[in-house]
N, C-alpha and C. Protein backbone atom coordinates (compact mmCIF):
# COMPACT_ATOMS: atom_id res chain seq x y z
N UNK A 1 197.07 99.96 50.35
CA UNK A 1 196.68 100.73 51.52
C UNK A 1 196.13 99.77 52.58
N UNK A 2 196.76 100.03 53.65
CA UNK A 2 195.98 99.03 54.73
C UNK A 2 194.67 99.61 55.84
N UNK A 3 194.13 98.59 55.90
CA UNK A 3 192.92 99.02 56.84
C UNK A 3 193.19 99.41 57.83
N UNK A 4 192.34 100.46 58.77
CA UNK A 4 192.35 101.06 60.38
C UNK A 4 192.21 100.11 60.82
N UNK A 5 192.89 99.79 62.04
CA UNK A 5 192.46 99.10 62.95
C UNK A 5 192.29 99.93 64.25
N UNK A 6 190.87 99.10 65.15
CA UNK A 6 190.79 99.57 66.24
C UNK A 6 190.51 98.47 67.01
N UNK A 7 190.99 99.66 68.08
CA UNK A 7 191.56 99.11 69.93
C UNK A 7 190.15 99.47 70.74
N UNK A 8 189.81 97.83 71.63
CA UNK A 8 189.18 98.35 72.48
C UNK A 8 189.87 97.50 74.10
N UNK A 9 189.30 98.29 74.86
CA UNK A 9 190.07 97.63 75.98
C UNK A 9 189.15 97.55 77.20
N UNK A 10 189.42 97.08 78.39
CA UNK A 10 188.16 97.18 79.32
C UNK A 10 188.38 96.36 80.37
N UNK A 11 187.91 96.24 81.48
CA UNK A 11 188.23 95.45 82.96
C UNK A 11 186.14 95.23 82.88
N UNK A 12 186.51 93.68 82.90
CA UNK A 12 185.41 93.37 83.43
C UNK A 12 185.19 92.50 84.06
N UNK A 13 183.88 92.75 85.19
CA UNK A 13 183.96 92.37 86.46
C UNK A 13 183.26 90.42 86.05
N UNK A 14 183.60 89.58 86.72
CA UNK A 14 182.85 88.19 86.97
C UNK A 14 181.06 88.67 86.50
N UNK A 15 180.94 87.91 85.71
CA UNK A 15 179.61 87.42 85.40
C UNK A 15 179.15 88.75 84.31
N UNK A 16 180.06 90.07 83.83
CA UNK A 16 179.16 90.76 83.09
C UNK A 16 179.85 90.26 81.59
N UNK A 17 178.68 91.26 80.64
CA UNK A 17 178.54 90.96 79.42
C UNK A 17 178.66 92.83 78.76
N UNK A 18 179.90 92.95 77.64
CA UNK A 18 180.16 93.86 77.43
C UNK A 18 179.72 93.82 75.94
N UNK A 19 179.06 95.36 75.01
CA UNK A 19 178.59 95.35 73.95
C UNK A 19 179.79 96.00 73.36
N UNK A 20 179.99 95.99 72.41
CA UNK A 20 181.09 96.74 71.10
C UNK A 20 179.89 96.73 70.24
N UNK A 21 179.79 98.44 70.15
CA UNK A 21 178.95 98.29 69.32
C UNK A 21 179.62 98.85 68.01
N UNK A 22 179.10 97.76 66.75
CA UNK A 22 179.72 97.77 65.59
C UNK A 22 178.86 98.14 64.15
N UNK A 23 177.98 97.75 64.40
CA UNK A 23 176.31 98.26 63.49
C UNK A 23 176.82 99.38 62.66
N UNK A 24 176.39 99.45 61.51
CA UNK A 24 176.30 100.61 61.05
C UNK A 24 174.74 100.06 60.02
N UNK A 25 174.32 101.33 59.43
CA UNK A 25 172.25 101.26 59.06
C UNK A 25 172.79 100.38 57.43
N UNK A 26 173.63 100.14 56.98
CA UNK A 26 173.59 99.70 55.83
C UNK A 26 175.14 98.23 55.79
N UNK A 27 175.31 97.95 56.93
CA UNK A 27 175.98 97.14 57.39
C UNK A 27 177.52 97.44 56.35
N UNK A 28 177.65 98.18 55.58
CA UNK A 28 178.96 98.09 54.46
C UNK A 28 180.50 97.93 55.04
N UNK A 29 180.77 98.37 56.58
CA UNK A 29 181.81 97.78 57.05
C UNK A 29 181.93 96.74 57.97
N UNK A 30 182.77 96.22 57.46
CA UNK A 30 182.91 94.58 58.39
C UNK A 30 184.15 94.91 59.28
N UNK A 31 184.29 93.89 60.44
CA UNK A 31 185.41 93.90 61.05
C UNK A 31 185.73 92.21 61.29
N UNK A 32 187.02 92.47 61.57
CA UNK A 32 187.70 91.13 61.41
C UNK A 32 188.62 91.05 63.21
N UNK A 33 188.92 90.24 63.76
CA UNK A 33 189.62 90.07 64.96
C UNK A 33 190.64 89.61 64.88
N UNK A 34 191.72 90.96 65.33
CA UNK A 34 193.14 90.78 64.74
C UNK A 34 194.30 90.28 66.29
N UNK A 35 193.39 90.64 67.19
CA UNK A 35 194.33 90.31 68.54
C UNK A 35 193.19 90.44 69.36
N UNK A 36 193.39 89.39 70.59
CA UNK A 36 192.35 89.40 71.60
C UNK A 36 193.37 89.13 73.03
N UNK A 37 193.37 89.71 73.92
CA UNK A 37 194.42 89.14 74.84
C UNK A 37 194.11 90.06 76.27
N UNK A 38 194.27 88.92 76.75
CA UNK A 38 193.54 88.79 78.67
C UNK A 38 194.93 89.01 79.33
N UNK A 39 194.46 89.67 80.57
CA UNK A 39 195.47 89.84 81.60
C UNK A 39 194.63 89.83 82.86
N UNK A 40 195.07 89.70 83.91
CA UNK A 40 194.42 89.51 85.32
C UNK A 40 194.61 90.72 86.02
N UNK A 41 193.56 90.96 86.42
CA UNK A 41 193.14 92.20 87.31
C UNK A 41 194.23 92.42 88.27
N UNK A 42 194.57 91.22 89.06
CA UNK A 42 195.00 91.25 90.59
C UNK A 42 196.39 90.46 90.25
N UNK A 43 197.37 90.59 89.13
CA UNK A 43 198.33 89.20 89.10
C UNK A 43 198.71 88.62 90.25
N UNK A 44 198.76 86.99 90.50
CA UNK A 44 198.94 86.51 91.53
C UNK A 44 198.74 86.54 92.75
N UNK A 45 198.01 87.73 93.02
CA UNK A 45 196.99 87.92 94.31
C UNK A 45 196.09 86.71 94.52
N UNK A 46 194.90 85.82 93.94
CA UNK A 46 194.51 85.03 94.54
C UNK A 46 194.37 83.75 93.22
N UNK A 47 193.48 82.82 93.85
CA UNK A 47 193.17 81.87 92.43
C UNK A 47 192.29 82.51 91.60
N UNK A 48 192.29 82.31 90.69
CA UNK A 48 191.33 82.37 89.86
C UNK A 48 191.33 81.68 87.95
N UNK A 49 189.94 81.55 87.37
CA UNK A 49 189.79 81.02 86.14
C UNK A 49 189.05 81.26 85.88
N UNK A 50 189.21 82.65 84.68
CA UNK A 50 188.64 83.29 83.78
C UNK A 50 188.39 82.70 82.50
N UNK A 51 186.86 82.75 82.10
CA UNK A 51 186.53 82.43 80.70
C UNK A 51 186.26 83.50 80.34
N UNK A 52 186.87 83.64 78.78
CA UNK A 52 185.98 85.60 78.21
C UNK A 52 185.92 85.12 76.94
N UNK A 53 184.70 85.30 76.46
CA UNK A 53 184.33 84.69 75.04
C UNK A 53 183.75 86.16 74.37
N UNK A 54 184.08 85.98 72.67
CA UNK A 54 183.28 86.94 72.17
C UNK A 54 182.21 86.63 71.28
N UNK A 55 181.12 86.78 71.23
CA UNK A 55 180.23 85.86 70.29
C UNK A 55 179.54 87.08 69.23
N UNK A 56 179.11 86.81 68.24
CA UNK A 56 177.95 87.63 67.24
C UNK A 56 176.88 87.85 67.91
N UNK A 57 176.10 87.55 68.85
CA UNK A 57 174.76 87.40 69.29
C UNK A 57 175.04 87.89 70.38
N UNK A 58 174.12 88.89 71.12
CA UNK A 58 173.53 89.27 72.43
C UNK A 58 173.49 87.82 73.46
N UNK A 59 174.50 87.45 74.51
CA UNK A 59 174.37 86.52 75.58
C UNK A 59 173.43 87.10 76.31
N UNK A 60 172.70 85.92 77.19
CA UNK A 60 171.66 86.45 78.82
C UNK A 60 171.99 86.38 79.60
N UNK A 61 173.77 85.23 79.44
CA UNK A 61 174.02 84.91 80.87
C UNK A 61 175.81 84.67 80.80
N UNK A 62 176.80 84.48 81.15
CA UNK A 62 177.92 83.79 81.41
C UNK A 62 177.97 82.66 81.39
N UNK A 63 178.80 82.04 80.84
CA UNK A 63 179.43 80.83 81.33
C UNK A 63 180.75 80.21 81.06
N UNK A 64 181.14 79.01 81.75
CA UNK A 64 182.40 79.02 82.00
C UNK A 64 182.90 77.99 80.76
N UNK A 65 181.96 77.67 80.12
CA UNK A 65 182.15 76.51 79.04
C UNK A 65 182.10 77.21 77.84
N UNK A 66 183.53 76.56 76.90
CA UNK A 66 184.01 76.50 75.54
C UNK A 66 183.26 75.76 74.64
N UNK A 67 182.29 76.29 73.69
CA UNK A 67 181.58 75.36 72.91
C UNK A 67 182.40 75.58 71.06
N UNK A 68 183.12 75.14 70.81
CA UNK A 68 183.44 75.83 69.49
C UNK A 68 182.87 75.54 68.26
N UNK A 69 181.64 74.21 68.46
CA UNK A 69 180.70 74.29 67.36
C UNK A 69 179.67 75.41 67.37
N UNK A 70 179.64 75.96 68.53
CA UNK A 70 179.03 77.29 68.49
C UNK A 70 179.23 78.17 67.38
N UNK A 71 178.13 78.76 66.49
CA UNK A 71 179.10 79.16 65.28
C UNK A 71 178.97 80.74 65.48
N UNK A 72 178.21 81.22 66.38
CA UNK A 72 178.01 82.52 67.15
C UNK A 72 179.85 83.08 67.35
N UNK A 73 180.34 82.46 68.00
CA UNK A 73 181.74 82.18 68.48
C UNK A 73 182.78 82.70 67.76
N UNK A 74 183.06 83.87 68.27
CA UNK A 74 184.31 84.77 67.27
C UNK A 74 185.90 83.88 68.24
N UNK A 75 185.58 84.10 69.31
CA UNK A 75 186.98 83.85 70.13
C UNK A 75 186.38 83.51 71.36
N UNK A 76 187.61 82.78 72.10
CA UNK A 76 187.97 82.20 73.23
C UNK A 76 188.57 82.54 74.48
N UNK A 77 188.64 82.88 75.57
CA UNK A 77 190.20 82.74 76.23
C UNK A 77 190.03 82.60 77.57
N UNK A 78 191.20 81.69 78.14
CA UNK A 78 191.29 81.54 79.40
C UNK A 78 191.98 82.10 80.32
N UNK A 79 192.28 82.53 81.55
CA UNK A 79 193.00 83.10 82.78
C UNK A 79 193.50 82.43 83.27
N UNK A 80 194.56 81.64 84.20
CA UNK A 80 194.14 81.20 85.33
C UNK A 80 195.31 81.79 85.95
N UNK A 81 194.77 82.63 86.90
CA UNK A 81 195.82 83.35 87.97
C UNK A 81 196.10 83.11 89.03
N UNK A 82 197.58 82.65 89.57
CA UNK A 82 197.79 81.74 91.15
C UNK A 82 198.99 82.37 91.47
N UNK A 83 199.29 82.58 92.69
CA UNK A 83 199.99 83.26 93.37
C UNK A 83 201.75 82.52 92.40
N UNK A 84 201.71 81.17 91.85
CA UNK A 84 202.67 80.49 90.93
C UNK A 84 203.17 81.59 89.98
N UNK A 85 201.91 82.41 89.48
CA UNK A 85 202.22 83.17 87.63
C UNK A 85 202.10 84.46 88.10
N UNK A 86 203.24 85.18 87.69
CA UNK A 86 203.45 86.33 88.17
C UNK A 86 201.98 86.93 87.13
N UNK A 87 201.71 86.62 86.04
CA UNK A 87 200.99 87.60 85.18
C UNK A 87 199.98 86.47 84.64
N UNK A 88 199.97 85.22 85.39
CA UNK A 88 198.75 84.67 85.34
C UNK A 88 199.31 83.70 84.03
N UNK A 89 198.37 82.50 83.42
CA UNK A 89 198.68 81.78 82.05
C UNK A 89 197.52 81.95 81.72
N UNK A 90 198.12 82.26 80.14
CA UNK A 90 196.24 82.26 79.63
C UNK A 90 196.36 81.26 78.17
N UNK A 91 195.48 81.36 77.28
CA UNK A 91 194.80 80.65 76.62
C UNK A 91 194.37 81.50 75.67
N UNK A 92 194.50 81.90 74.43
CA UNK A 92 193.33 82.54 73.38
C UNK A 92 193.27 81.66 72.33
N UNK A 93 192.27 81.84 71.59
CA UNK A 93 191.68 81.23 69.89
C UNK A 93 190.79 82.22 69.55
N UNK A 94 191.15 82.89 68.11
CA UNK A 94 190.13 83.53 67.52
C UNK A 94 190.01 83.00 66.79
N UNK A 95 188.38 82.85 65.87
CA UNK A 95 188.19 82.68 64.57
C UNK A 95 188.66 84.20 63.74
N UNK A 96 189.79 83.97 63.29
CA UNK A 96 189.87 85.66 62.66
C UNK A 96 189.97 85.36 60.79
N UNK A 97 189.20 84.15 60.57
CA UNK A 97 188.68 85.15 59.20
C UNK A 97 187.57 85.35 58.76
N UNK A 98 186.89 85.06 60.20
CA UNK A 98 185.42 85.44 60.46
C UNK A 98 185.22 87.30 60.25
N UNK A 99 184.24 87.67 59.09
CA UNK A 99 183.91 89.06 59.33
C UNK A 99 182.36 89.17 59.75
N UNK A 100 182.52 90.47 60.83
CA UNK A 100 181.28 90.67 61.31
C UNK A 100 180.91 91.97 60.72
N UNK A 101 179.89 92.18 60.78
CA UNK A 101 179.16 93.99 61.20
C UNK A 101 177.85 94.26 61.25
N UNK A 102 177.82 93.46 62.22
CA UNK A 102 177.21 93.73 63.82
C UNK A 102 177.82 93.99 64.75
N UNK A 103 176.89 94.40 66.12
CA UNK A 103 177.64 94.57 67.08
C UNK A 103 178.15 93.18 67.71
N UNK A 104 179.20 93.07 68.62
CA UNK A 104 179.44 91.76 69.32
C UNK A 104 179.70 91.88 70.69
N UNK A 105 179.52 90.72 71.25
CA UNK A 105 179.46 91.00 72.69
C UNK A 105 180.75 90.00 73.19
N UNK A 106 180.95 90.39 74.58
CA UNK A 106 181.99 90.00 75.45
C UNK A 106 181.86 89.50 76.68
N UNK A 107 181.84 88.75 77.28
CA UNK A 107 181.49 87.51 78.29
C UNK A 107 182.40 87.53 79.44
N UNK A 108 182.47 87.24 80.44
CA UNK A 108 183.97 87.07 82.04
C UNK A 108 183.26 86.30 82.68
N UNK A 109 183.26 84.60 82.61
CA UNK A 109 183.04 84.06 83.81
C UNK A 109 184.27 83.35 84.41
N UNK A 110 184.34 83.88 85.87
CA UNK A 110 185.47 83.10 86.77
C UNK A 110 184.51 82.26 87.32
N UNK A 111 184.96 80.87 87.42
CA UNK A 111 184.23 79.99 88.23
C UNK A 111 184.71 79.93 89.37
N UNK A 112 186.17 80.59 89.97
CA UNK A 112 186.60 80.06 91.04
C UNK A 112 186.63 80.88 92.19
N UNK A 113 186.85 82.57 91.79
CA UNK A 113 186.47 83.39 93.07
C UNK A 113 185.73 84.48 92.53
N UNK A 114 185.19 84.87 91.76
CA UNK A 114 184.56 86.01 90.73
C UNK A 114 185.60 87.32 90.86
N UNK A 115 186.57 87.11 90.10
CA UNK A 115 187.56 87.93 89.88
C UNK A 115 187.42 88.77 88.58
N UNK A 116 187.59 89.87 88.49
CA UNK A 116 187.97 90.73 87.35
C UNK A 116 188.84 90.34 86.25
N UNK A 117 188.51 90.81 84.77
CA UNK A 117 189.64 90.40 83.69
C UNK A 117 189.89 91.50 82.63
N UNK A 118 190.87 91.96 82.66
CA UNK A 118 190.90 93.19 81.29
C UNK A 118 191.48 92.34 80.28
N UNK A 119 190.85 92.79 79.20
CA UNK A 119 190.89 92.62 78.17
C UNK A 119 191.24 93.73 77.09
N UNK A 120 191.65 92.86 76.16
CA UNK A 120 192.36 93.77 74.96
C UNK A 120 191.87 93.23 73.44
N UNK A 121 191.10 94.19 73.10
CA UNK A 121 190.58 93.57 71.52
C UNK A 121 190.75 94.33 70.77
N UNK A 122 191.76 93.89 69.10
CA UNK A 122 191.76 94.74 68.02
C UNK A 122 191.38 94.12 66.68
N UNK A 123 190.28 94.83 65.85
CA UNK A 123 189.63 94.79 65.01
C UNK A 123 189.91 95.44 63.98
N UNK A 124 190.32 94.79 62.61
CA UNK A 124 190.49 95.90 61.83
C UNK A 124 189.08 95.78 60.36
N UNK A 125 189.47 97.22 60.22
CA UNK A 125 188.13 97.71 59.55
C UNK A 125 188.32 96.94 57.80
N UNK A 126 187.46 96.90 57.18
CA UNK A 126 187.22 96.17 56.27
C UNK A 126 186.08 96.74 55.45
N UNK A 127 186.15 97.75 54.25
CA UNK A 127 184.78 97.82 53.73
C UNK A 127 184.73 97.35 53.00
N UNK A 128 183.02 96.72 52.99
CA UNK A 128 182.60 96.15 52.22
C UNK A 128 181.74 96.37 51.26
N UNK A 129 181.60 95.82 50.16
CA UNK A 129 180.79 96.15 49.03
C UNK A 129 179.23 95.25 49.16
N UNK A 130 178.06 95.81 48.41
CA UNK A 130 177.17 95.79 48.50
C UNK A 130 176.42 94.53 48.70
N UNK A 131 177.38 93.45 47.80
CA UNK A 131 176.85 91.62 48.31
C UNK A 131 177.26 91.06 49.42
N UNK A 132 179.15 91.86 49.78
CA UNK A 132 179.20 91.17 50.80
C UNK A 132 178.84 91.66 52.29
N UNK A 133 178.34 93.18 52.42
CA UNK A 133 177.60 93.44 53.62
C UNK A 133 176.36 92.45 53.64
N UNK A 134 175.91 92.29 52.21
CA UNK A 134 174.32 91.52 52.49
C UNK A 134 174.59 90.14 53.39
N UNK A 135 175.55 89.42 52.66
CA UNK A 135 176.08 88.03 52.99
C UNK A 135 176.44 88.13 54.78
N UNK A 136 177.10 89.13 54.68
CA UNK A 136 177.48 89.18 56.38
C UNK A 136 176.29 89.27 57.35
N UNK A 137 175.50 89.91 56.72
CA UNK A 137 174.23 90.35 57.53
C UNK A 137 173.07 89.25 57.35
N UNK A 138 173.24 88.39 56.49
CA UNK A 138 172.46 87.34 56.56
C UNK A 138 172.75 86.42 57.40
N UNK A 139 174.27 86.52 57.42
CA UNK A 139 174.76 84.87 58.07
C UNK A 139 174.78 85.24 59.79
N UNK A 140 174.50 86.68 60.17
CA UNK A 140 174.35 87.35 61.36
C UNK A 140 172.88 86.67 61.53
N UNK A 141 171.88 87.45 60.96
CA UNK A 141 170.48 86.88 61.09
C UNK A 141 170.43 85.45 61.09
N UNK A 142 170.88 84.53 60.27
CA UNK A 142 170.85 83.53 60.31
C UNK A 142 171.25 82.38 61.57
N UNK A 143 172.45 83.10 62.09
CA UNK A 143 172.98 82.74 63.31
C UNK A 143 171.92 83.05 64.84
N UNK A 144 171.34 84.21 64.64
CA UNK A 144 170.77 84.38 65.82
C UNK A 144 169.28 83.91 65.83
N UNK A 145 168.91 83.48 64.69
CA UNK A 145 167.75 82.36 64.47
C UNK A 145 167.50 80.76 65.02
């Protein structure tokens, strides 16, 4: 039998930070990141270079830098949209045999004109049994320590 997977999707504007919230009170389902994939608001309308990161931990701020020893760090991806790319070139990396369950957050910094980026994220569900919600939820706590 295979796991649900779910779709989330969303346009977000330069500089915000989006929650998926994933929590549940006894952490027993995990999710895993099965597709992550950017498209440009405006194709080829102006310049632009989108960073959209997804991390385990609550961000305070944006930014335009790839750290991948970051171990917060589910995924990656870049934009860059020029009047050249009809649909823009992008860039993704997920860690996908990373499981979470927590919530995770979602990042858009354009450094070049603060342009919009939709995004496309699918997660599939995963339950887990009683050591390995603990394990997930430790290495969550542990991370945001």
């Amino acid at each position: 039998m295979s796991n649900r997977i779910l779709s989330y999707r969303g346009l977000m504007a330069d500089g915000v930070i989006d929650t998926i919230l994933l929590s549940t009170r006894k952490g027993e389902v995990g999710y895993r990141i099965i597709k992550f994939e950017l498209l440009p608001y405006n194709p080829g309308a102006q310049d632009s270079l989108n960073v959209v990161k997804i991390y385990t931990d609550e961000q305070s701020t944006t930014t335009a830098t790839i750290d991948f020893s970051d171990t917060t760090l589910l995924a990656a991806g870049t934009v860059q949209n020029t009047s050249s790319y009809a649909y823009g070139e992008y860039n993704v990396v997920t860690f996908d045999q990373v499981i979470v369950n927590q919530d995770i957050y979602i990042t858009n910094k354009d450094y070049a004109t603060g342009e919009s980026i939709n995004y496309l994220l699918e997660l599939e569900v995963i339950k887990l049994d009683e050591s390995q919600a603990m394990v997930a939820t430790l290495k969550d706590i542990r991370n945001n320590s």
